[in-house]
PDB file of N, CA and C in Angstrom:
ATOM      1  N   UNK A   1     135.375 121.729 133.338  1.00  0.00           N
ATOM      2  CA  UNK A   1     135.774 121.864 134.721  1.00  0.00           C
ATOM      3  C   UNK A   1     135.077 120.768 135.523  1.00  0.00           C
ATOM      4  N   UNK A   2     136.238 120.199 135.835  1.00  0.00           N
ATOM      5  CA  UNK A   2     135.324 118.912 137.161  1.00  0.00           C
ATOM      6  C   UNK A   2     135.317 119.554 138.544  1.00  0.00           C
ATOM      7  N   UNK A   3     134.010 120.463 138.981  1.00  0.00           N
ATOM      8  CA  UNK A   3     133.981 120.592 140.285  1.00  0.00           C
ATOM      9  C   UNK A   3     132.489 119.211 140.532  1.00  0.00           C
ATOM     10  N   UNK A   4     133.184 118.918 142.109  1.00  0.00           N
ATOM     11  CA  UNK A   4     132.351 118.024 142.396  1.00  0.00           C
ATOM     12  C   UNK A   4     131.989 118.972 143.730  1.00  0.00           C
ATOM     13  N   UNK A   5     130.259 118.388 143.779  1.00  0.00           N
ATOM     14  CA  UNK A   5     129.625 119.447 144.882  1.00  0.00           C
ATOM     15  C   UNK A   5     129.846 119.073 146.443  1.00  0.00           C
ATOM     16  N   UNK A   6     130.170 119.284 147.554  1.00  0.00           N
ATOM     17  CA  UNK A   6     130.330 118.635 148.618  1.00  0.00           C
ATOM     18  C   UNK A   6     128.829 119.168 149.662  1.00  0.00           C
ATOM     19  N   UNK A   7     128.662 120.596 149.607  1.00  0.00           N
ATOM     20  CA  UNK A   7     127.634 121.008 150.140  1.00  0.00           C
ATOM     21  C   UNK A   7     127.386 122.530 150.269  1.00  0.00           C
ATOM     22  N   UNK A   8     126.121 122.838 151.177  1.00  0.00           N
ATOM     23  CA  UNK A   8     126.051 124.277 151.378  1.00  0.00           C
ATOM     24  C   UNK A   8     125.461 124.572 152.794  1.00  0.00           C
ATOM     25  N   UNK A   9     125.037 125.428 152.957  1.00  0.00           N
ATOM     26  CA  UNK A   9     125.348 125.655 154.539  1.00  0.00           C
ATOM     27  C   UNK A   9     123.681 125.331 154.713  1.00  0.00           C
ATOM     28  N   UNK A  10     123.532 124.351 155.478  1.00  0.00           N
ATOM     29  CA  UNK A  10     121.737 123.752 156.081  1.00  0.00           C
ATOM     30  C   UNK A  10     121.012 124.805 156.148  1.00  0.00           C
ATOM     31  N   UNK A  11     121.882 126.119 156.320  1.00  0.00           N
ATOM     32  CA  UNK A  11     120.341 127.597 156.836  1.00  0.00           C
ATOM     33  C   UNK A  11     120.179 127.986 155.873  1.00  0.00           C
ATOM     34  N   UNK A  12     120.721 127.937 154.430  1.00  0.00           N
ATOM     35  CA  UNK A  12     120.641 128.556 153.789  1.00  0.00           C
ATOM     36  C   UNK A  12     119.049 129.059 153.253  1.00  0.00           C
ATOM     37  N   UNK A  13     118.157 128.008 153.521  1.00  0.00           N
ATOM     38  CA  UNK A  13     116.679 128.366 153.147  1.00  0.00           C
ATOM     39  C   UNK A  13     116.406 128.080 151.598  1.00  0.00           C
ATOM     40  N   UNK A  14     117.240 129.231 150.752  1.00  0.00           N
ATOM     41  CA  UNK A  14     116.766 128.779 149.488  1.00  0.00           C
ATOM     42  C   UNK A  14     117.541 128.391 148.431  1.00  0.00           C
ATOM     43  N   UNK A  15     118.638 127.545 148.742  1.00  0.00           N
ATOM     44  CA  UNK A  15     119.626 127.277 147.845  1.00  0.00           C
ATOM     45  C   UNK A  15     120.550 128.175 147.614  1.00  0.00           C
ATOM     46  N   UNK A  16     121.082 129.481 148.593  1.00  0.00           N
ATOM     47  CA  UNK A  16     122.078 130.341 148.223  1.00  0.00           C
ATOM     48  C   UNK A  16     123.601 129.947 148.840  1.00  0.00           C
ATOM     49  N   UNK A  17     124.329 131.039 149.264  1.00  0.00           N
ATOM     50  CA  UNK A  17     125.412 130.686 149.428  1.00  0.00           C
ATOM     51  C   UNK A  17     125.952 130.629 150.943  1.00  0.00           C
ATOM     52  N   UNK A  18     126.393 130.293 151.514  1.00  0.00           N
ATOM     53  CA  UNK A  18     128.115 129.416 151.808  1.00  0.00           C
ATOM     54  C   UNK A  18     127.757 128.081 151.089  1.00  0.00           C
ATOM     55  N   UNK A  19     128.906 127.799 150.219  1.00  0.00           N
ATOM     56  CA  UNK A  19     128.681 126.223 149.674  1.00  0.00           C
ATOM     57  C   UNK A  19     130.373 125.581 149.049  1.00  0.00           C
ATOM     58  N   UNK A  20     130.862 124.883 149.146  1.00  0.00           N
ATOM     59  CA  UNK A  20     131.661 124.215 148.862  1.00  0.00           C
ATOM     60  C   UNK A  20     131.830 123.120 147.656  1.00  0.00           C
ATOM     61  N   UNK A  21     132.955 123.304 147.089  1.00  0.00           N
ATOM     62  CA  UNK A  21     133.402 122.282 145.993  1.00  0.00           C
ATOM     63  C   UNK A  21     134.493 122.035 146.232  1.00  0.00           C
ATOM     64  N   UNK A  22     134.957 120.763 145.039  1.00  0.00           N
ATOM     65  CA  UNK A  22     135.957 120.389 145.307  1.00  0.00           C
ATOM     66  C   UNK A  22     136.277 119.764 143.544  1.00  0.00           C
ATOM     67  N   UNK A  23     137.601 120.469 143.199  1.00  0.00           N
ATOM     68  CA  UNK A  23     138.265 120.482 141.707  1.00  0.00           C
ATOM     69  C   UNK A  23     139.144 119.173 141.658  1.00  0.00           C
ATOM     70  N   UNK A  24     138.765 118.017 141.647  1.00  0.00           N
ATOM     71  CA  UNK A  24     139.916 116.945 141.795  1.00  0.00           C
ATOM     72  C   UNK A  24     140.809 117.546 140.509  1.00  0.00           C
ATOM     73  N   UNK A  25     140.640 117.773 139.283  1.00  0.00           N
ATOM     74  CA  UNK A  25     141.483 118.064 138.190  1.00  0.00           C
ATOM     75  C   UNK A  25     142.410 119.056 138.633  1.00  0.00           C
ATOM     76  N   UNK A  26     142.295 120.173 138.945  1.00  0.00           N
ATOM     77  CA  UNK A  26     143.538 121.425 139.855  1.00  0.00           C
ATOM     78  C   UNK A  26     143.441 121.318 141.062  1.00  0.00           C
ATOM     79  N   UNK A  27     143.410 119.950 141.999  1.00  0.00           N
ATOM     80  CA  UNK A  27     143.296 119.796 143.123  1.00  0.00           C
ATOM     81  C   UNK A  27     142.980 121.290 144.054  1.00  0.00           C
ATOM     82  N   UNK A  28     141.791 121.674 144.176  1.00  0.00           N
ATOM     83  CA  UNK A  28     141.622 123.039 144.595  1.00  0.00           C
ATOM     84  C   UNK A  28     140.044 122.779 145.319  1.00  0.00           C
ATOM     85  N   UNK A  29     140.054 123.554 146.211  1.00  0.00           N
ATOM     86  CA  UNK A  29     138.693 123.518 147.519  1.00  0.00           C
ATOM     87  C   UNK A  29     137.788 124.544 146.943  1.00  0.00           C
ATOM     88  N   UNK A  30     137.317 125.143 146.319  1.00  0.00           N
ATOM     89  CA  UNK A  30     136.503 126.025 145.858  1.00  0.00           C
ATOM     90  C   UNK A  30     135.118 126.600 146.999  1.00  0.00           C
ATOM     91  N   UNK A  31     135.349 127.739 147.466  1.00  0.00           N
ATOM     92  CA  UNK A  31     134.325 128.178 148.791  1.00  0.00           C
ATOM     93  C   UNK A  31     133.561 129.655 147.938  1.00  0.00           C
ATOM     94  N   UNK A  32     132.451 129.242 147.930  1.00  0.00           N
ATOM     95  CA  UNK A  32     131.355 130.569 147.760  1.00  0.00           C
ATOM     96  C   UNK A  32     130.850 130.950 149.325  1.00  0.00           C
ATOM     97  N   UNK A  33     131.284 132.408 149.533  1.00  0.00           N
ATOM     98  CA  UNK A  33     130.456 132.697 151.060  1.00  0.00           C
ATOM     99  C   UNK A  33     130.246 134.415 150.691  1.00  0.00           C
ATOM    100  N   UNK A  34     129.900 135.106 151.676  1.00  0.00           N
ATOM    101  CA  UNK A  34     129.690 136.431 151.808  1.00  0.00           C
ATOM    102  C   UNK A  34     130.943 136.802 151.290  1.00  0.00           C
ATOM    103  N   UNK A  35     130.877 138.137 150.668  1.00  0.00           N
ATOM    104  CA  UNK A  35     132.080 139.182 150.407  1.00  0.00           C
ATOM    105  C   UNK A  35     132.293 139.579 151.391  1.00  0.00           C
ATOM    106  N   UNK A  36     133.531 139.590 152.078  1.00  0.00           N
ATOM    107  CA  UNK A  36     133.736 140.069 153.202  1.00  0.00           C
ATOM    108  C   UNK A  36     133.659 141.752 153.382  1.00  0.00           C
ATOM    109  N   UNK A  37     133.658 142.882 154.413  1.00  0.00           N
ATOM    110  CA  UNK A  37     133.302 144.178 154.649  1.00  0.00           C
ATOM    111  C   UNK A  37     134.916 144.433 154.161  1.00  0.00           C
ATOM    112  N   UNK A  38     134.856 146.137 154.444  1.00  0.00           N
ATOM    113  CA  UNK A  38     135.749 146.542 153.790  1.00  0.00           C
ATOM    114  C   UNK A  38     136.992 146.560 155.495  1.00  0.00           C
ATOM    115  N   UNK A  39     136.051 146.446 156.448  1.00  0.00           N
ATOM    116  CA  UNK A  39     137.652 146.487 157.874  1.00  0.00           C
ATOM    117  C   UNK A  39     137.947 144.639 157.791  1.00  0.00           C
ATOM    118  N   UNK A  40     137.156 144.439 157.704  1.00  0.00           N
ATOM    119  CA  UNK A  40     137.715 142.465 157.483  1.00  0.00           C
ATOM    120  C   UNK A  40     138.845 142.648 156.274  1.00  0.00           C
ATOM    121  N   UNK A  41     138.692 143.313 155.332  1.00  0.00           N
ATOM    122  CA  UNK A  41     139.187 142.842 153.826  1.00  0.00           C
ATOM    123  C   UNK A  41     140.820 143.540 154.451  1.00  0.00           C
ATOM    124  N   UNK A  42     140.655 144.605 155.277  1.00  0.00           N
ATOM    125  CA  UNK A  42     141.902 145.549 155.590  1.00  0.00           C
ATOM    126  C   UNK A  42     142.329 145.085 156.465  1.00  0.00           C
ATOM    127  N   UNK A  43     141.888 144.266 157.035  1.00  0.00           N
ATOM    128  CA  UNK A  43     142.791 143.494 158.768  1.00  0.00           C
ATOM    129  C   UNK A  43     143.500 142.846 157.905  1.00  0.00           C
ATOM    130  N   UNK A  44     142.490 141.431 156.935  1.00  0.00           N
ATOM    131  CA  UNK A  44     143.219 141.031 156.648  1.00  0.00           C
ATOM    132  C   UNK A  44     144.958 141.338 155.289  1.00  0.00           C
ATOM    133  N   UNK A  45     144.549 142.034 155.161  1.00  0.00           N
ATOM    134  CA  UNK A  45     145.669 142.920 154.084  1.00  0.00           C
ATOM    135  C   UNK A  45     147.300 143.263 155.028  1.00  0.00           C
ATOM    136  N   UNK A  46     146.839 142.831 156.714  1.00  0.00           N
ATOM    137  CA  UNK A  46     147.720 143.140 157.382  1.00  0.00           C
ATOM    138  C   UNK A  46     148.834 142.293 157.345  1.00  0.00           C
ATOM    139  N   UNK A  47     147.908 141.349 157.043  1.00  0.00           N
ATOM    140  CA  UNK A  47     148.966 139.949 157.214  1.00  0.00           C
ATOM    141  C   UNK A  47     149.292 139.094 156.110  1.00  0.00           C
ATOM    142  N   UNK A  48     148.276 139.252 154.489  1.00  0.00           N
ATOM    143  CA  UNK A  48     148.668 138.761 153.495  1.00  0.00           C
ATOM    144  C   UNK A  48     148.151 139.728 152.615  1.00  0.00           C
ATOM    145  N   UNK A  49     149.204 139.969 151.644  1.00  0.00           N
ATOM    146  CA  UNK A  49     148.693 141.272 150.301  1.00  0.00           C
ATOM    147  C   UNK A  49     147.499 140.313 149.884  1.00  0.00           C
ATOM    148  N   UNK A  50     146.171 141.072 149.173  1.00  0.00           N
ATOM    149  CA  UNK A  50     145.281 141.221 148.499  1.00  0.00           C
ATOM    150  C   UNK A  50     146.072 141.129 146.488  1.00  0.00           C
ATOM    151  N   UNK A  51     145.906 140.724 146.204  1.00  0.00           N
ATOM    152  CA  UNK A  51     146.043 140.858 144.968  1.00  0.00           C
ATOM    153  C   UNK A  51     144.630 141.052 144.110  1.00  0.00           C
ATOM    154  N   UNK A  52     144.054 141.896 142.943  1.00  0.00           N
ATOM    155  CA  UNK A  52     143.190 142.187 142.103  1.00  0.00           C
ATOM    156  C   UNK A  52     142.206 140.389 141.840  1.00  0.00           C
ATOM    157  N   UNK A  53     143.379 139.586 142.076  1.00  0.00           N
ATOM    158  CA  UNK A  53     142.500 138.126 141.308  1.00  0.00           C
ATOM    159  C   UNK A  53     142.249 137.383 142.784  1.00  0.00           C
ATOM    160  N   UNK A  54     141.867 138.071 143.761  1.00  0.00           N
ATOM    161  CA  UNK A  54     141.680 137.183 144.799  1.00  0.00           C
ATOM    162  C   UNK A  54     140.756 138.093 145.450  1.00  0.00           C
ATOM    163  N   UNK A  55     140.412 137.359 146.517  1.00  0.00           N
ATOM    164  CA  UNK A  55     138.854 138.341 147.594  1.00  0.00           C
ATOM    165  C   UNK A  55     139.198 137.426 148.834  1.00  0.00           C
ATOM    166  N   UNK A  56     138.244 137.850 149.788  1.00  0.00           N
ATOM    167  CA  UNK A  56     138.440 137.331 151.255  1.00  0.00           C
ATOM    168  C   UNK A  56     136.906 137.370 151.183  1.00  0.00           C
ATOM    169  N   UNK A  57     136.237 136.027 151.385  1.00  0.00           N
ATOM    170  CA  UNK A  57     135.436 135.322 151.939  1.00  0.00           C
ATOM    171  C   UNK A  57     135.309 135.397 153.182  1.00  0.00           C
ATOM    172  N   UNK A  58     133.567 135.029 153.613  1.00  0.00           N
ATOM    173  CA  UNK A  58     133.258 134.644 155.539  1.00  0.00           C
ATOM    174  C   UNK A  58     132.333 133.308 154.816  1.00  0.00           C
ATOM    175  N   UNK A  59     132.827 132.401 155.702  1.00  0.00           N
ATOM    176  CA  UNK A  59     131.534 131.461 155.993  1.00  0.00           C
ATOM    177  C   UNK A  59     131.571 130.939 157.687  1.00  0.00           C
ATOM    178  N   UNK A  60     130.118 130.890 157.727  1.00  0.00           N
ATOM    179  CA  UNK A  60     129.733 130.928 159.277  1.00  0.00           C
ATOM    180  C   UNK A  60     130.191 129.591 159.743  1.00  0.00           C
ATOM    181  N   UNK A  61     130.610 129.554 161.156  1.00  0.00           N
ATOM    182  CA  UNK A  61     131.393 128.394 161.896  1.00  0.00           C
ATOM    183  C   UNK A  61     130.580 127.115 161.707  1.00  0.00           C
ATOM    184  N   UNK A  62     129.206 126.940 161.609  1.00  0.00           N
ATOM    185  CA  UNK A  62     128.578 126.055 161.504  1.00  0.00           C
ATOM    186  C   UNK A  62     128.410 125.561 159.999  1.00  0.00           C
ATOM    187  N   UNK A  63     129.244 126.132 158.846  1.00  0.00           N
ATOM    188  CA  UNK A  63     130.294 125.099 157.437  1.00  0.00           C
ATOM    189  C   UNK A  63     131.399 124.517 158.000  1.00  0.00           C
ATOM    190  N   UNK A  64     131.833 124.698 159.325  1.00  0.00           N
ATOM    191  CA  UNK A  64     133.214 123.680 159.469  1.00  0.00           C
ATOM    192  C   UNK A  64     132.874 122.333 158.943  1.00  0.00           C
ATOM    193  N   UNK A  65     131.980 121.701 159.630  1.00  0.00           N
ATOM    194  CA  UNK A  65     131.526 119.881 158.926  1.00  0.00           C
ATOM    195  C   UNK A  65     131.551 119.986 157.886  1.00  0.00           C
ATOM    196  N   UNK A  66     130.972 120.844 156.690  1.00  0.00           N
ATOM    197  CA  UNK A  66     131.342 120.992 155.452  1.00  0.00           C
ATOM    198  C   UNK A  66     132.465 120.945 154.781  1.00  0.00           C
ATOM    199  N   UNK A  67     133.121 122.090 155.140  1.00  0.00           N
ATOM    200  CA  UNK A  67     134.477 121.958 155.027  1.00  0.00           C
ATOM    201  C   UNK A  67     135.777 121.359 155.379  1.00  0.00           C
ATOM    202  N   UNK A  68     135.658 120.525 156.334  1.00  0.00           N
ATOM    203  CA  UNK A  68     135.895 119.487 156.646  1.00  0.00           C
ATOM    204  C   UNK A  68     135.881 118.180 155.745  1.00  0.00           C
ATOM    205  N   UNK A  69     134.442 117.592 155.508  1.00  0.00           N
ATOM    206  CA  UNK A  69     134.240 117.338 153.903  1.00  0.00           C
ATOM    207  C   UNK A  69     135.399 116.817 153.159  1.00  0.00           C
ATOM    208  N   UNK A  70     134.843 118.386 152.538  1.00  0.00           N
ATOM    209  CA  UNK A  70     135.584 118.655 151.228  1.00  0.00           C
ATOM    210  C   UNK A  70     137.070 118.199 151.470  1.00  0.00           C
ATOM    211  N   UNK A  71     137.807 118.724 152.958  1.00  0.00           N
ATOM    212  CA  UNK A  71     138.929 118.738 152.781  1.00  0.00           C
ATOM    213  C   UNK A  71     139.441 116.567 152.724  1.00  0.00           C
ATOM    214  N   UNK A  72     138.700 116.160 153.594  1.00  0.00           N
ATOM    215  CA  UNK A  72     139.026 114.412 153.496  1.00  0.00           C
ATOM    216  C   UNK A  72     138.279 114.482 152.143  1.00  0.00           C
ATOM    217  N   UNK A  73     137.529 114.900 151.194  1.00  0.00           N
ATOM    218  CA  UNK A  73     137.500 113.953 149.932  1.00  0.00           C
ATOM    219  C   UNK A  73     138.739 114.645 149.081  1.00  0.00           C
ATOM    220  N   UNK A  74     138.886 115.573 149.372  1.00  0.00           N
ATOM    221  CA  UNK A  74     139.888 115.810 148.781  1.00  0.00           C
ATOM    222  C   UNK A  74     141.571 115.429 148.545  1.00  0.00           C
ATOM    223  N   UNK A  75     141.524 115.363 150.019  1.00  0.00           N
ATOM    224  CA  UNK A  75     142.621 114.112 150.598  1.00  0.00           C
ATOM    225  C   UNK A  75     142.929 112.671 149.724  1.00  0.00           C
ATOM    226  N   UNK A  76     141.694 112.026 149.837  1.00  0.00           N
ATOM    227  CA  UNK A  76     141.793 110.776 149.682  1.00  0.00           C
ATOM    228  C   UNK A  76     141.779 110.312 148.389  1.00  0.00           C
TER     229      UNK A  76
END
C-alpha cells in the first residue's frame, strides 16, 4: 500500500489522531479522526445510508490546512 503521509493535527501532543494520507495508487484521501457519537452518526444517516464498511469521522476545523494538503497533492 502506497499511503503517503501529509500530516496530523499540531495539538495533537503525542503523535495521535486527526491525521491525513494520501493513496496515489487508489487515488483515495485517507482521514483518521474521532469516532463520531451515536446522534452525529444518526443525523448523519439522514442524509446518506451508513453501510457496515464505512463510519463517520470528526476532525477539528483547525485540519482544514491539512486537508487541504492532501487534497492539491492529490490533485496534482
Amino acid at each position: 500500500m502506497a499511503l503517503r503521509f501529509v500530516g496530523i493535527d499540531p495539538e495533537t501532543g503525542g503523535g495521535n489522531c486527526p491525521a491525513v494520507w494520501v493513496d496515489d495508487e487508489k487515488q483515495e484521501i485517507v482521514l483518521q479522526g474521532w469516532k463520531a457519537d451515536g446522534e452525529t452518526t444518526a443525523r448523519t444517516r439522514q442524509d446518506s445510508p451508513l453501510p457496515n464498511t464505512e463510519a463517520v469521522i470528526r476532525l477539528p476545523y483547525r485540519m482544514i490546512d491539512t486537508v487541504r494538503k492532501a487534497l492539491d497533492e492529490a490533485g496534482s
